[in-house]
Protein backbone atom coordinates (compact mmCIF):
# COMPACT_ATOMS: atom_id res chain seq x y z
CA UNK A 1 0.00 0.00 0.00
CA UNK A 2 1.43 3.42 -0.67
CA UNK A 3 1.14 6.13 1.45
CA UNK A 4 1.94 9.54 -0.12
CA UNK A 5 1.76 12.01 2.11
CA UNK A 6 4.84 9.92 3.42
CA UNK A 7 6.59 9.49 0.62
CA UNK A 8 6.80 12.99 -0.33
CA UNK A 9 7.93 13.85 3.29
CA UNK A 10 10.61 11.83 2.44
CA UNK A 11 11.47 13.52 -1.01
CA UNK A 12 11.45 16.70 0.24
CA UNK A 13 13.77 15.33 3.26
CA UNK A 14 15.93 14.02 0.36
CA UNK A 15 15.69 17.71 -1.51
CA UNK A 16 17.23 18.90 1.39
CA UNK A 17 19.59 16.80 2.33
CA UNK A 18 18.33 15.86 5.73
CA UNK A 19 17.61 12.28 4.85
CA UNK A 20 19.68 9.32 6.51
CA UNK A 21 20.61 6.16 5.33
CA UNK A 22 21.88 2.99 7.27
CA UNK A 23 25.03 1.79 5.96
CA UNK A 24 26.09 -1.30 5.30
CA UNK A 25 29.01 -3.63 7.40
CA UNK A 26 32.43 -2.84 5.24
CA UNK A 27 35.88 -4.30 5.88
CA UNK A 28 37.65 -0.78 6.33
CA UNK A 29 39.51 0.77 9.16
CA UNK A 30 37.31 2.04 11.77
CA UNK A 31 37.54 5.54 12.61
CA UNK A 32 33.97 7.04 12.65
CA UNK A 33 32.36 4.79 15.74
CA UNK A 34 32.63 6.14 19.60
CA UNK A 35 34.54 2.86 20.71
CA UNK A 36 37.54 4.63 21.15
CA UNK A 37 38.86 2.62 23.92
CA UNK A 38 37.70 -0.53 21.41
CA UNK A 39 35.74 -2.16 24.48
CA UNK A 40 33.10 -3.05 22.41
CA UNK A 41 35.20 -5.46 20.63
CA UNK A 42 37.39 -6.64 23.21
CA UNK A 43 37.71 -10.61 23.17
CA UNK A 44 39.04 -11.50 26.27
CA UNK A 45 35.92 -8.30 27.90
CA UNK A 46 33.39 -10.44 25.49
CA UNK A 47 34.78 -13.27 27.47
CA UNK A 48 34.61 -12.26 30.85
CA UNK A 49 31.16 -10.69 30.59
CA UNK A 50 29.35 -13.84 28.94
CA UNK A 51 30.90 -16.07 31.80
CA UNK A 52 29.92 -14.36 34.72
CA UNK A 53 26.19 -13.55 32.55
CA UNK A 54 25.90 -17.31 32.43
CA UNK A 55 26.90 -18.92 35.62
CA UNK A 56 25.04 -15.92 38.06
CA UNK A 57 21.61 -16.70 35.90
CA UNK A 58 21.22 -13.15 35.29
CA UNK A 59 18.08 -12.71 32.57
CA UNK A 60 18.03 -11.73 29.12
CA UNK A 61 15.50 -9.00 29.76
CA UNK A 62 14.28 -6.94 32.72
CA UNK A 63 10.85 -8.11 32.44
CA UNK A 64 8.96 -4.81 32.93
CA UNK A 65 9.51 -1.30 34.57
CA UNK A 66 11.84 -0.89 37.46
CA UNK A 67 8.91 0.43 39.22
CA UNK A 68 6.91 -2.52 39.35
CA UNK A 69 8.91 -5.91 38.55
CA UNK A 70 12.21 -5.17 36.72
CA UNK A 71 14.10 -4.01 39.30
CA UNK A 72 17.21 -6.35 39.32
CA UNK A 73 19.67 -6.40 41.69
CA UNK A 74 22.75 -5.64 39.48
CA UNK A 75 21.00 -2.30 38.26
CA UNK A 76 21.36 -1.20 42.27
CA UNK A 77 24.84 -2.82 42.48
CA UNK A 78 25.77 -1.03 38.61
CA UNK A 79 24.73 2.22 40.19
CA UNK A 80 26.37 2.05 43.20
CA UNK A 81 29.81 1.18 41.26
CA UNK A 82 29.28 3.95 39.33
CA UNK A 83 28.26 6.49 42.16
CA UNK A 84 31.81 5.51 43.84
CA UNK A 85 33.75 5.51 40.58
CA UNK A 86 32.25 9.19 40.00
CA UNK A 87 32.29 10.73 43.26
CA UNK A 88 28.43 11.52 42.63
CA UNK A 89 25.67 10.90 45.63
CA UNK A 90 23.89 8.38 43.45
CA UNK A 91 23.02 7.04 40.39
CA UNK A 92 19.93 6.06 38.34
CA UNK A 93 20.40 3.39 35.40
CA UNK A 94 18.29 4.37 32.42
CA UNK A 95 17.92 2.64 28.75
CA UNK A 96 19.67 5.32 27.06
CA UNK A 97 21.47 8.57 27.00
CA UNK A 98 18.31 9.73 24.94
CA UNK A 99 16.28 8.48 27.68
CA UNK A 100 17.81 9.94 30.77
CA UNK A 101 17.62 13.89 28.95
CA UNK A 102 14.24 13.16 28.50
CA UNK A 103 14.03 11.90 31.98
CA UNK A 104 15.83 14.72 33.27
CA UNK A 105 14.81 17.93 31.47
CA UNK A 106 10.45 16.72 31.60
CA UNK A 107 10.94 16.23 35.69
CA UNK A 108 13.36 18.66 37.24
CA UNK A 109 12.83 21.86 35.75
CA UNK A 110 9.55 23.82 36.81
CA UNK A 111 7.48 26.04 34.89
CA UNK A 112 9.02 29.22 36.61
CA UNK A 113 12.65 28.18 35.77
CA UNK A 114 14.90 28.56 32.52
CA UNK A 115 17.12 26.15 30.97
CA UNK A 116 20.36 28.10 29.21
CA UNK A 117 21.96 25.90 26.79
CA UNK A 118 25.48 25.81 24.94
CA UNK A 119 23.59 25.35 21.12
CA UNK A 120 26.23 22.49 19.93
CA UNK A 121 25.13 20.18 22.84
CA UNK A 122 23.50 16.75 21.72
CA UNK A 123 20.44 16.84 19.51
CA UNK A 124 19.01 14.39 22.32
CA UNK A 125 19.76 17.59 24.61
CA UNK A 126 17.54 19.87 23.00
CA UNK A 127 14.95 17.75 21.94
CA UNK A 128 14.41 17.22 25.88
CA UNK A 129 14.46 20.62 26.61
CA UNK A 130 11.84 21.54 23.07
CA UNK A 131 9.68 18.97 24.82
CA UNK A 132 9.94 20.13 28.66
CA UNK A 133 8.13 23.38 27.25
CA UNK A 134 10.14 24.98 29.84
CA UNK A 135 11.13 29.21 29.02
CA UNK A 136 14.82 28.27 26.98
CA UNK A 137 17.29 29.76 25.12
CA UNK A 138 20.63 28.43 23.08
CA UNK A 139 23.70 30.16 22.95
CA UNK A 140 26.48 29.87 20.39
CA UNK A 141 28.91 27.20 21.02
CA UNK A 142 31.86 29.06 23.50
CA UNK A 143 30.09 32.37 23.51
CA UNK A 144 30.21 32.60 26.95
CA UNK A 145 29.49 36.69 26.80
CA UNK A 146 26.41 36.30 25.12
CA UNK A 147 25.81 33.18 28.04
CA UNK A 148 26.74 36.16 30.14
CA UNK A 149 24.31 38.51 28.94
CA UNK A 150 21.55 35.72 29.17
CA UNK A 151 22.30 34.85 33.38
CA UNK A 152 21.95 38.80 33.96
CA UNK A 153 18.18 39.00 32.76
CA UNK A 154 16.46 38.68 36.34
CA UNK A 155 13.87 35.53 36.37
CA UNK A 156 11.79 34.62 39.22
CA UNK A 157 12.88 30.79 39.12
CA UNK A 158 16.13 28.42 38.98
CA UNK A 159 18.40 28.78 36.00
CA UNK A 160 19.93 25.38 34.27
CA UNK A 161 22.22 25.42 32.14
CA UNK A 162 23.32 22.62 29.92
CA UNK A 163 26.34 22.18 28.72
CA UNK A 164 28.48 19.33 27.17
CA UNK A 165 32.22 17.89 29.39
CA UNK A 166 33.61 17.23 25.60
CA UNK A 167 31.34 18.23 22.57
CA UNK A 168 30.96 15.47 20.23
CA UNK A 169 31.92 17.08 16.51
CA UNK A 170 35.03 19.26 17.92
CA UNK A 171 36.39 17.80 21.04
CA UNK A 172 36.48 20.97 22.60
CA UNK A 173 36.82 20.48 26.45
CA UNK A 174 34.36 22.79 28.39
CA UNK A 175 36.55 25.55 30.40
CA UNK A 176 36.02 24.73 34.55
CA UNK A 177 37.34 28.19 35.89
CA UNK A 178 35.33 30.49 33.88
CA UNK A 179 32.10 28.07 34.26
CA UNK A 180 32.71 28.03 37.85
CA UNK A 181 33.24 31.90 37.92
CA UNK A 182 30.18 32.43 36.23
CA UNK A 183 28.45 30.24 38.47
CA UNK A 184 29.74 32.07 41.45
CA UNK A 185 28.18 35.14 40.49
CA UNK A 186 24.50 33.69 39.02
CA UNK A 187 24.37 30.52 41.01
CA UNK A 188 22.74 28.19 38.21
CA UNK A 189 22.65 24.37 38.48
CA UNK A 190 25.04 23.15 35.91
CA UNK A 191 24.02 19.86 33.92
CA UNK A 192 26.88 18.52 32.01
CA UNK A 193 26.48 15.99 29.47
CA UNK A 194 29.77 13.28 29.86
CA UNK A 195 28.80 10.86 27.25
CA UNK A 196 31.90 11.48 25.57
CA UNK A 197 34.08 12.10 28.61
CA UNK A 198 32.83 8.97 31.07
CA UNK A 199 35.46 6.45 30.20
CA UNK A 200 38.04 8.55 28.28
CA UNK A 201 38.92 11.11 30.89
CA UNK A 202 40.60 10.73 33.86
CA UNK A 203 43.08 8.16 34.74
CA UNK A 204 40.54 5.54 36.35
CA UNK A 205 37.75 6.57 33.46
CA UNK A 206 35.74 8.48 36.14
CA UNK A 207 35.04 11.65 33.49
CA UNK A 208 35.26 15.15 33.39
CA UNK A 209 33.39 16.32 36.02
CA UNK A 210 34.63 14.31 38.72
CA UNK A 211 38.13 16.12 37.97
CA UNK A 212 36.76 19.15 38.45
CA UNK A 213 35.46 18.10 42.15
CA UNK A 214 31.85 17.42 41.12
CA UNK A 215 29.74 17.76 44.49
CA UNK A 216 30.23 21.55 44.88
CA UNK A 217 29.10 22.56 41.49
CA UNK A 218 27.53 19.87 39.12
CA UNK A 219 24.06 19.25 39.83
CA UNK A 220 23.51 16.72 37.57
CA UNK A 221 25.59 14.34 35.06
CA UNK A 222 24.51 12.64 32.18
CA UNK A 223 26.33 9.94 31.05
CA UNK A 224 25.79 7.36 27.96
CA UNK A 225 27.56 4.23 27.80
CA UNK A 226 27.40 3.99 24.05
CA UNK A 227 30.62 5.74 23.67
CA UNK A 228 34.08 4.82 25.39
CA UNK A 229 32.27 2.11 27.22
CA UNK A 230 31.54 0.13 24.80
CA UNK A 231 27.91 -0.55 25.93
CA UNK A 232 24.34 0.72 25.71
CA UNK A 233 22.58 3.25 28.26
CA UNK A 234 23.00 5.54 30.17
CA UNK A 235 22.55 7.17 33.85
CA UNK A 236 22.23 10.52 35.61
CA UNK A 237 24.63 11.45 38.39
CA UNK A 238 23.29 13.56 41.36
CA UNK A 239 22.45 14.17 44.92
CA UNK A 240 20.40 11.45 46.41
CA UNK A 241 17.28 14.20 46.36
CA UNK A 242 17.48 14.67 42.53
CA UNK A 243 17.67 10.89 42.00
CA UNK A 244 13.98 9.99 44.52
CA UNK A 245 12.87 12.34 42.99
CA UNK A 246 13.59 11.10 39.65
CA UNK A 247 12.39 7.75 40.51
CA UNK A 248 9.57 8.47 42.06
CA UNK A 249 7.92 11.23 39.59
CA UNK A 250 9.69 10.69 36.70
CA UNK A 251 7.42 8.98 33.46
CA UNK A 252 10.24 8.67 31.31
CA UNK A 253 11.84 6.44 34.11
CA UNK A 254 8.03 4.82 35.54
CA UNK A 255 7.13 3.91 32.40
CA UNK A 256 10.21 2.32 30.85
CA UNK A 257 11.52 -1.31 30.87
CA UNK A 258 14.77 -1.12 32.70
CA UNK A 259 18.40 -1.09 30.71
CA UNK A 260 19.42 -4.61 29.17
CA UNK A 261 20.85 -6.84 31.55
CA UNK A 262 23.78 -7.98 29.82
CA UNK A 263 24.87 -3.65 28.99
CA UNK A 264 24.35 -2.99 32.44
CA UNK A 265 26.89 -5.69 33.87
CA UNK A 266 29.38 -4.77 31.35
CA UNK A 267 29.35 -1.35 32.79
CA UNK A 268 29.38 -2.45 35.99
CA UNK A 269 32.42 -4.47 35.24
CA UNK A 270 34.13 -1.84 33.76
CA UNK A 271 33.29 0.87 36.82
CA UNK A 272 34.54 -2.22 39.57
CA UNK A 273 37.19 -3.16 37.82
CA UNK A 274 39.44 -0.19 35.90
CA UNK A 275 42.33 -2.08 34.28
CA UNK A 276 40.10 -2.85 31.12
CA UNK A 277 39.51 0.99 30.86
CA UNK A 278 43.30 1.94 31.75
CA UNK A 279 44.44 -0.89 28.83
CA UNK A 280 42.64 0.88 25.88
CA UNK A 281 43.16 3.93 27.32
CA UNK A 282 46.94 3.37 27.21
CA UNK A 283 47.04 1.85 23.60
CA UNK A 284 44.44 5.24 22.58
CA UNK A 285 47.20 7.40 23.62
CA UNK A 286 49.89 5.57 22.16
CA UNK A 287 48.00 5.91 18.86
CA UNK A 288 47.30 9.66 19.89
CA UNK A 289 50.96 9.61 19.97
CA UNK A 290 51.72 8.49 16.58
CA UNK A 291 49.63 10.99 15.18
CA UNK A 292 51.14 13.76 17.11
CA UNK A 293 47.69 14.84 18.79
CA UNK A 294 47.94 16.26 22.59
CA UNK A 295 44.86 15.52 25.10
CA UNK A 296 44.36 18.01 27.24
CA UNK A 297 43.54 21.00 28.39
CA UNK A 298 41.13 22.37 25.97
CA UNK A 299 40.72 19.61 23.32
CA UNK A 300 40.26 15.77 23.33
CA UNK A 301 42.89 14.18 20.40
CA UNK A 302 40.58 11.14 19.22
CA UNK A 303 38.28 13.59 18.64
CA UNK A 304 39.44 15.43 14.65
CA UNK A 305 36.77 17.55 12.63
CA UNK A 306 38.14 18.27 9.10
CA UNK A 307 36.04 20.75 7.57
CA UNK A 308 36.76 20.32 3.86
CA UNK A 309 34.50 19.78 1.04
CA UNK A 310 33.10 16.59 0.13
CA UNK A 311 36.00 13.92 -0.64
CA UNK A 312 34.18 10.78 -1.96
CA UNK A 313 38.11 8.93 -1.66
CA UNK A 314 37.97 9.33 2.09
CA UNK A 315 34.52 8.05 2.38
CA UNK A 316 35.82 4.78 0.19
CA UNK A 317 38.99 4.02 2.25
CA UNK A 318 37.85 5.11 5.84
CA UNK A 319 33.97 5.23 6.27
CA UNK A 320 33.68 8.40 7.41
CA UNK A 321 30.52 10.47 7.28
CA UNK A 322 29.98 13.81 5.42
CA UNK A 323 27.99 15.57 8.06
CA UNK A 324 26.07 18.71 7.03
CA UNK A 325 23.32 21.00 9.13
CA UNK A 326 22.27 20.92 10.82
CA UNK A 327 24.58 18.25 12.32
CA UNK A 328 27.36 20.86 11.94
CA UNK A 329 26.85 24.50 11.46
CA UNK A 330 26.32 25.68 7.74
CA UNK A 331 29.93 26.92 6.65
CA UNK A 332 31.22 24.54 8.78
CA UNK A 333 30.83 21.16 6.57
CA UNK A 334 33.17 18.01 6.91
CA UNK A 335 34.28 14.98 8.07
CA UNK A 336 34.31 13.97 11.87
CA UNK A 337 37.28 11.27 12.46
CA UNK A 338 37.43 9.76 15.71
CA UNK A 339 40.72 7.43 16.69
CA UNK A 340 40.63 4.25 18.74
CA UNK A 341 42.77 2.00 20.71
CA UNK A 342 42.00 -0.97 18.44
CA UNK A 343 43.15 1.00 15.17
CA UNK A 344 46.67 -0.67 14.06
CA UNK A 345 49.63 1.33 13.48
CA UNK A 346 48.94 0.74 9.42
CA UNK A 347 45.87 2.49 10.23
CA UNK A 348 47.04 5.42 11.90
CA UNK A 349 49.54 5.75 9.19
CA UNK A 350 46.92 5.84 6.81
CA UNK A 351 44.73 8.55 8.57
CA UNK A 352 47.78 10.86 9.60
CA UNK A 353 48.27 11.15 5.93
CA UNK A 354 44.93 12.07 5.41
CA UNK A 355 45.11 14.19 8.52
CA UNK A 356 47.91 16.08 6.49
CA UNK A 357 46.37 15.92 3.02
């Protein structure tokens, strides 16, 4: 049966070059996924994870909400491991990074606050926030005078502002001091999004913000487990207030099935347990190395946006994505190339050439 109302939502979508396409499995050198620590394909991880699965009987599925019978022990023991690991109160286990903004942004704020938020965070990000239909406005990415100029407009409620530890397309590291300055004078909660930070940063994968002594100033963390993990979902990091109350009025968390089983124990693993992170991190670097890339302060190196014109020979030879707005800015077209611990040396010899080209 055709349908064309849909179909010519779709050619227009196609017109305008805002149509996606899955691709298909290729034999090529990875360097456009977020397994940079290359977890996700770790034998003797794979290994470890499907014994222990096995032998402690843990289920395939959580069998319903975790407000009524899915509540499985290892979500309380994954949060816990990753409450310590953080530094953070506590920690709720969600489905998904997409889940826990929605979870987030549709409970906390009220209708007499404002959410402030850096406009390159996570689509996911401001999706939540559009759907809150809580008073918001977007800054440019970095534009931290114009963020300026939005905190001094009086308003009668709290003030969130959203913000990302590491920002996906650039790897540009969000500056503590002058946040916390800021801060200082307008006293907003700060939510940062560490989806690309949890795992990567800090020498025991613990992320960005518990670096930057997380209690004091953070009010809430987001984390996704799809990136330097190697897993699936995610969690929000906060006092023990935000996460009862997240739990216990929160329909985005009520009326979900709880995370997969067998991605929640992996991240447990990996928060109990830090030598698998501190291997991959230590053979990222060394490819970091190679290519000459430095980490810190303001810029992660396995992070590398090329903005170029379209080059159908890199697309060929290393998979990588032309991404166009509103993915990226308009003007500020390109390729995103992201480097991994499991990338040989051949590899990274390949891309620093391209990295020069």
């Amino acid at each position: 049966m055709r349908y064309p109302d849909l179909e010519s939502r779709i050619r227009i979508a196609k017109e305008n070059g805002r149509f996606k396409h899955l691709p298909t499995s290729t034999a090529i050198p990875d360097f456009q996924s977020n397994d940079v620590l290359g977890l996700a394909q770790n034998t003797a991880l794979k290994k470890h994870l499907l014994h222990y699965f096995l032998h402690e009987n843990i289920p395939l599925g959580a069998g319903g909400s975790r407000s009524i019978s899915g509540n499985l022990s290892l979500y309380s023991r994954c949060e816990h491991a990753i409450a310590q690991r953080t530094g953070a109160q506590a920690a709720l286990l969600v489905s998904s990074a997409f889940q826990a903004n929605s979870l987030f942004f549709s409970t906390v704020p009220g209708r007499t606050d404002r959410i402030l938020y850096d406009k390159s965070v996570h689509a996911s990000i401001r999706l939540a926030i559009h759907q809150s239909r809580i008073p918001s406005r977007g800054f440019e990415h970095g534009d931290w005078n114009m963020l300026e100029r939005l905190l001094e407009k009086p308003h009668p409620g709290n003030t969130y502002l959203a913000i990302e530890s590491v920002y996906s397309m650039s790897g540009n590291v969000s500056p503590l001091i002058l946040i916390r300055s800021l801060q200082e004078r307008y006293g907003f909660r700060l939510v940062v999004d560490e989806a690309h930070s949890i795992g990567s940063m800090g020498k025991r994968g613990e992320g960005w913000a518990t670096l930057q002594d997380r209690e004091h100033w953070i009010f809430a963390s987001i984390l996704g487990f799809g990136k330097a993990l190697g897993s699936a979902g995610g969690a929000i990091l906060g006092s023990q207030s935000l996460i009862e109350l997240l739990i216990g009025t929160g329909k985005a968390f009520i009326y979900s099935t709880g995370i997969q089983p067998l991605a929640a124990l992996q991240v447990c693993t990996l928060m109990e347990d830090e030598q698998w992170i501190q291997t991959g991190q230590a053979q990222l670097y060394t490819n970091m190395e190679q290519l000459g890339i430095e980490v810190y302060p303001n810029k992660v190196g396995w992070i590398q946006f090329i903005e170029t014109v379209q080059r159908p020979d890199w697309e060929a030879h290393f998979g990588i994505k032309y991404l166009r707005p509103p993915t990226v800015d308009p003007g500020k077209e390109g390729y995103r190339c992201m480097v991994h611990a499991h990338n040989t040396l051949q590899e990274i010899d390949l891309l620093k050439k391209l990295l020069e080209s």
